[in-house]
Protein backbone atom coordinates (compact mmCIF):
# COMPACT_ATOMS: atom_id res chain seq x y z
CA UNK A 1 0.00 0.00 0.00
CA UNK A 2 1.65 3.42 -1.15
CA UNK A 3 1.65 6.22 1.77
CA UNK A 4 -1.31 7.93 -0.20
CA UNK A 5 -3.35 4.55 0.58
CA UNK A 6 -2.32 4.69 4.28
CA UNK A 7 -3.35 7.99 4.64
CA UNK A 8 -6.70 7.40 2.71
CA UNK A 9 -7.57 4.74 5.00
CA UNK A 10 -6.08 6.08 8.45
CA UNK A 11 -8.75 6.72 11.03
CA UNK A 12 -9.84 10.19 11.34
CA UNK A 13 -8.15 12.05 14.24
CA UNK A 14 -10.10 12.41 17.61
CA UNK A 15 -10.26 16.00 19.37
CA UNK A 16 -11.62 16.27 23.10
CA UNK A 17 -13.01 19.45 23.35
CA UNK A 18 -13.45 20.61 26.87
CA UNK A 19 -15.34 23.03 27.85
CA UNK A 20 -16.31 25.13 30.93
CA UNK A 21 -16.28 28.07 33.04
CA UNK A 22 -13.20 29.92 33.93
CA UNK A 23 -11.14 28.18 37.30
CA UNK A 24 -13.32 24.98 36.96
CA UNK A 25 -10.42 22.93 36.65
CA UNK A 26 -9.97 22.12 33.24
CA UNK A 27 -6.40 22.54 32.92
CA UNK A 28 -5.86 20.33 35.42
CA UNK A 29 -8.54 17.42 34.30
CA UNK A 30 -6.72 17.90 30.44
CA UNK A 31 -3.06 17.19 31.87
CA UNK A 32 -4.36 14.27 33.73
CA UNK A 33 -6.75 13.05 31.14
CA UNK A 34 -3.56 13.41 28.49
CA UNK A 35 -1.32 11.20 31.30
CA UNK A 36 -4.62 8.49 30.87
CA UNK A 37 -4.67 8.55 27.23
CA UNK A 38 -0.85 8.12 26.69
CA UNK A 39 -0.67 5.71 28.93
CA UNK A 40 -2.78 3.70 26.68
CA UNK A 41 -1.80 4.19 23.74
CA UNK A 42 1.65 2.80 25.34
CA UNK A 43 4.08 4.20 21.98
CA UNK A 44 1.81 3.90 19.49
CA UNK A 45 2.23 7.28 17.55
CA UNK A 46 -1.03 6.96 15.72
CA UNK A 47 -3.19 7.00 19.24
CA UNK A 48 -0.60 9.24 20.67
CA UNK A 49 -2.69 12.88 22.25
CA UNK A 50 -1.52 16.33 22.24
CA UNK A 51 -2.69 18.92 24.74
CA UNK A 52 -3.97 22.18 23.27
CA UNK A 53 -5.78 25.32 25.68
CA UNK A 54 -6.70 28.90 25.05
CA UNK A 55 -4.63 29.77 27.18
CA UNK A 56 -1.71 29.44 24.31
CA UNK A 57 -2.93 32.31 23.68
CA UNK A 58 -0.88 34.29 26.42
CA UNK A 59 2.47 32.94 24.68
CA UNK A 60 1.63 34.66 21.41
CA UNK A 61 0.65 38.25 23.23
CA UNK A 62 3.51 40.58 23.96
CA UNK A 63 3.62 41.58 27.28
CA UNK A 64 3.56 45.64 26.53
CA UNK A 65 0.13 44.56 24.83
CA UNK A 66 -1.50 43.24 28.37
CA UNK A 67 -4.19 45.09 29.79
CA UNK A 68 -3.11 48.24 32.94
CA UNK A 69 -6.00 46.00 34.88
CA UNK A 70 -4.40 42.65 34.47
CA UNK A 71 -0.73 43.87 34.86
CA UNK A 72 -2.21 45.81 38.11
CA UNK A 73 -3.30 42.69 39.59
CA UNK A 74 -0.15 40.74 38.77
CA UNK A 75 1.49 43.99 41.00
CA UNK A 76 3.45 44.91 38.54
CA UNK A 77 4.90 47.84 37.04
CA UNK A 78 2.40 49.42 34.55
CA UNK A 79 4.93 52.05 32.76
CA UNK A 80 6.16 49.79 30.00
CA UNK A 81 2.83 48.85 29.27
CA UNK A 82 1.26 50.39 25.21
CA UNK A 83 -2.00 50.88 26.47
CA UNK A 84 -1.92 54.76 28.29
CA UNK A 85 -5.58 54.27 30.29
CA UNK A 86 -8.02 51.41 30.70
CA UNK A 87 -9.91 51.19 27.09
CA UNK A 88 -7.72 52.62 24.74
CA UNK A 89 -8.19 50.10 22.03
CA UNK A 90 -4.51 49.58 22.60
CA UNK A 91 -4.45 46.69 25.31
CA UNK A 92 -4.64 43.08 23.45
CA UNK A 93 -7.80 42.35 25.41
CA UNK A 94 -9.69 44.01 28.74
CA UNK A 95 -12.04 42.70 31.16
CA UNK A 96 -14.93 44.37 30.59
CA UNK A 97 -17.34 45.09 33.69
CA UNK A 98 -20.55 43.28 32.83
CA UNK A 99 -22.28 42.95 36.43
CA UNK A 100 -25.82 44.68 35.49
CA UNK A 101 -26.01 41.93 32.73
CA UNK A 102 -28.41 39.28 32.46
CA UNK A 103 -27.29 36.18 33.83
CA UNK A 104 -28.53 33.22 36.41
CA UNK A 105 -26.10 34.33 39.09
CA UNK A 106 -26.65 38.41 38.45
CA UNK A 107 -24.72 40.37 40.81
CA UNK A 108 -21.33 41.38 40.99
CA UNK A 109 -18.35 41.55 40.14
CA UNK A 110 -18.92 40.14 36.75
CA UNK A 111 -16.60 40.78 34.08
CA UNK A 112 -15.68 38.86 30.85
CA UNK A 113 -12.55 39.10 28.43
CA UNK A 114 -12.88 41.43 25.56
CA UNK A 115 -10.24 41.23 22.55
CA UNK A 116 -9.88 44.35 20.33
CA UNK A 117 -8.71 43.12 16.90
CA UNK A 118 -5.15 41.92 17.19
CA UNK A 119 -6.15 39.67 19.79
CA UNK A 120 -9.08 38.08 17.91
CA UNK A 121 -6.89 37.36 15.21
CA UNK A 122 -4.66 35.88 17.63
CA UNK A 123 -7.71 33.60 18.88
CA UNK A 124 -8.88 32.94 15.33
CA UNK A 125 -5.08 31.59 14.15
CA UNK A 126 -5.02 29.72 17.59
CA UNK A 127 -8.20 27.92 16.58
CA UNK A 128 -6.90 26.91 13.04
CA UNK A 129 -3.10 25.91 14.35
CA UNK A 130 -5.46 23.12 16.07
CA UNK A 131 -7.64 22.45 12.81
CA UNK A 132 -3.93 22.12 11.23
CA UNK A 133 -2.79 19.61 13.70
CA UNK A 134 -6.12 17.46 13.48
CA UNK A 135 -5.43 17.42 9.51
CA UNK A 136 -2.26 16.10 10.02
CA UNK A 137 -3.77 13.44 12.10
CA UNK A 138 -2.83 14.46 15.30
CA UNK A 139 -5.44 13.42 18.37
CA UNK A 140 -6.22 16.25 20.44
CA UNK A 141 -7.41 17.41 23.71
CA UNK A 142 -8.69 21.44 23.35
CA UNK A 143 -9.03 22.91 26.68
CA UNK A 144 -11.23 25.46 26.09
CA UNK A 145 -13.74 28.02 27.89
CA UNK A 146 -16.37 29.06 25.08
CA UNK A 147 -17.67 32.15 26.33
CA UNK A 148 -18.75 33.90 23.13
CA UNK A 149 -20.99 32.19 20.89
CA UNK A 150 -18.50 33.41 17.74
CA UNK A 151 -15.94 31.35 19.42
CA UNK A 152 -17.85 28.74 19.78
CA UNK A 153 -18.95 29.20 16.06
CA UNK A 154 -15.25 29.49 14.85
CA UNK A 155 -14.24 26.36 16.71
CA UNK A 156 -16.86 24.09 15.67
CA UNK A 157 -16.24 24.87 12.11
CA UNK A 158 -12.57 24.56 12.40
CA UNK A 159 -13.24 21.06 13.89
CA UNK A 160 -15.69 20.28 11.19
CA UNK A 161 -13.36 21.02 8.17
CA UNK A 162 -10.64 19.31 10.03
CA UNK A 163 -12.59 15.87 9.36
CA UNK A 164 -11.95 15.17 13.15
CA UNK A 165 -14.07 12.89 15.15
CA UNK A 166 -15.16 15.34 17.83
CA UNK A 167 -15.80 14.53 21.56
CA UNK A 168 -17.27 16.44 24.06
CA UNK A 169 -16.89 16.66 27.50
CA UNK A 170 -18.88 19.70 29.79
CA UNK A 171 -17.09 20.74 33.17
CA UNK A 172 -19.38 21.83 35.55
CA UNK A 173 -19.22 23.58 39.09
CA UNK A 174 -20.19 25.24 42.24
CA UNK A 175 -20.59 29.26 42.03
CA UNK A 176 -19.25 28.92 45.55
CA UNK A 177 -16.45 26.81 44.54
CA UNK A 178 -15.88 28.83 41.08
CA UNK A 179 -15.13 31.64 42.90
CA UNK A 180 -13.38 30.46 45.84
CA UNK A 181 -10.51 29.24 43.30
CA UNK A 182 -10.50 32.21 41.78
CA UNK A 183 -9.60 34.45 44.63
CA UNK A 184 -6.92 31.83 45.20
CA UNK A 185 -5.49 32.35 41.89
CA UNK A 186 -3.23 35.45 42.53
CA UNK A 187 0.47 33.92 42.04
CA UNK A 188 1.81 36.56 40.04
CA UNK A 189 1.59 34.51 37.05
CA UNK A 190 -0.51 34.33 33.78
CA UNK A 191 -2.81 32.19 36.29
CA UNK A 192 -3.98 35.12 37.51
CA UNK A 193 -7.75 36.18 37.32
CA UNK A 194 -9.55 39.11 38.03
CA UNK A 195 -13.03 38.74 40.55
CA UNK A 196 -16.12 37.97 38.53
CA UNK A 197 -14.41 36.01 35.28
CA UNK A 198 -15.48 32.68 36.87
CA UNK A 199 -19.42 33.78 37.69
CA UNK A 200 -19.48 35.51 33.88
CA UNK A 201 -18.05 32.58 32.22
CA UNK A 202 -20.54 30.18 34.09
CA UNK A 203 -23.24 32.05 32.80
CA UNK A 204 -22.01 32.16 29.51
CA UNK A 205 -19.93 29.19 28.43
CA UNK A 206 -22.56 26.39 28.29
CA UNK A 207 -25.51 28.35 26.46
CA UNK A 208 -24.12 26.91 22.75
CA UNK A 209 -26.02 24.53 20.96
CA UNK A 210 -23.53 21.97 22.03
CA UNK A 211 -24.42 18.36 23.47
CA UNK A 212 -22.07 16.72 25.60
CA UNK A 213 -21.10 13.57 25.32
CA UNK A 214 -20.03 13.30 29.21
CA UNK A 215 -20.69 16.03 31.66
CA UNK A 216 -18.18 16.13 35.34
CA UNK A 217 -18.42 17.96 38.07
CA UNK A 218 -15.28 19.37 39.57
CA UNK A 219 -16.66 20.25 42.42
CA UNK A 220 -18.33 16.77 43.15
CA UNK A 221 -15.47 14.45 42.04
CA UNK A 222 -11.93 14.13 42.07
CA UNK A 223 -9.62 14.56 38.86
CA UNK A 224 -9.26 11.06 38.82
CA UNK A 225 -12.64 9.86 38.69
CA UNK A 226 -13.59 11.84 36.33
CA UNK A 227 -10.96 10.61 34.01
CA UNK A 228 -12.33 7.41 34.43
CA UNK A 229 -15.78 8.45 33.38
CA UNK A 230 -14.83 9.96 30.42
CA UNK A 231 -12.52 7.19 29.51
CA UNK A 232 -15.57 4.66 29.82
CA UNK A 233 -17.41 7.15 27.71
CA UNK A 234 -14.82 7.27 24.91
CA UNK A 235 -14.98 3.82 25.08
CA UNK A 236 -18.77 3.17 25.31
């Protein structure tokens, strides 16, 4: 069989897309879900995983391009920074205060992340690096929190041109627990989040016309277990 033949009759690539709201705990349930999955396929290149996130996106940002709000809570020093005040257009994104939105927690703070046009091209060339990777037959895991429904949009059809077998796995939690992460999340580093990202991305992220083929709660289960549930559903 000529490599043309192999590749014609090669098993589509599988993508994982996991989605949910900001400090759920998908970052950690995609490392440990990528341990699971190479463990299994044990060397074989073909069922070999790779780990993609939107959070790659920070890598491809420079730093003079963050936000005064987001370099303010790291405690750093602002002076270097492009942007001269808080919505100048010139920040790569901003967290826009969105607390007298509509919403099933209401309240405040809510806030969610707002790109000005660098950084959705940014997003957009993120999304198709993963298409790319999926049409070279590479499996992947997307780690992903869907907020906007053109995001969603732009993923899904990047996955569906890809030829990919999709997957789909919901992470679901507390509000309580949501944000009690999140105020935990000042290190200093890109893990960093401002107040109200977690309760705005809960409201948002699971409204898309998208049907899960396992749900999890982090809040319920350990990291573990819920590998092995969505291990027994990829294998189901």
């Amino acid at each position: 069989m000529t490599t043309a033949e192999t590749d014609r009759h090669r098993k589509a690539p599988l993508v994982i897309l996991v989605n949910g709201p900001s400090s759920s705990g998908k970052s950690t349930l995609c490392h440990a879900l990528l341990d699971r999955l190479t463990d299994v396929a044990d060397g074989d290149p073909e069922a070999a995983f790779a780990c993609v996130a939107y959070d790659d996106l920070g890598v491809l940002i420079a730093p003079t391009l963050f936000p005064i709000s987001f370099v303010t809570l790291q405690g750093a020093d602002v002076t270097g920074l492009v942007s001269r005040v808080p919505f100048d257009g010139r920040a790569c994104w901003e967290y826009v205060d969105e607390s007298d939105a509509e919403g099933k927690h209401g309240g405040g703070p809510r806030v969610r992340v707002v790109f000005n046009s660098h950084g959705e091209r940014l997003l957009q060339g993120v999304h198709r690096s993963w298409g790319a990777h999926l049409s070279l037959g590479t499996n992947l895991i997307i780690d992903h929190f869907l907020q906007d429904s053109a995001w969603f949009e732009d993923v899904m059809q990047v996955l569906r041109e890809s030829g990919a077998r999709v997957f789909t796995v919901g992470v679901f939690c507390s509000l309580a627990e949501l944000e009690r992460r999140e105020s935990s999340r000042g290190d200093g580093k890109l893990e960093g989040r401002p107040l109200g990202l977690a309760r705005r991305s809960d409201e948002l992220c699971h409204l898309h016309p998208l049907v899960y083929d396992v749900t999890v709660r982090s809040d319920e289960e350990g990291t573990e277990q819920s590998v092995d549930r969505i291990m027994a559903a990829l294998e189901a």
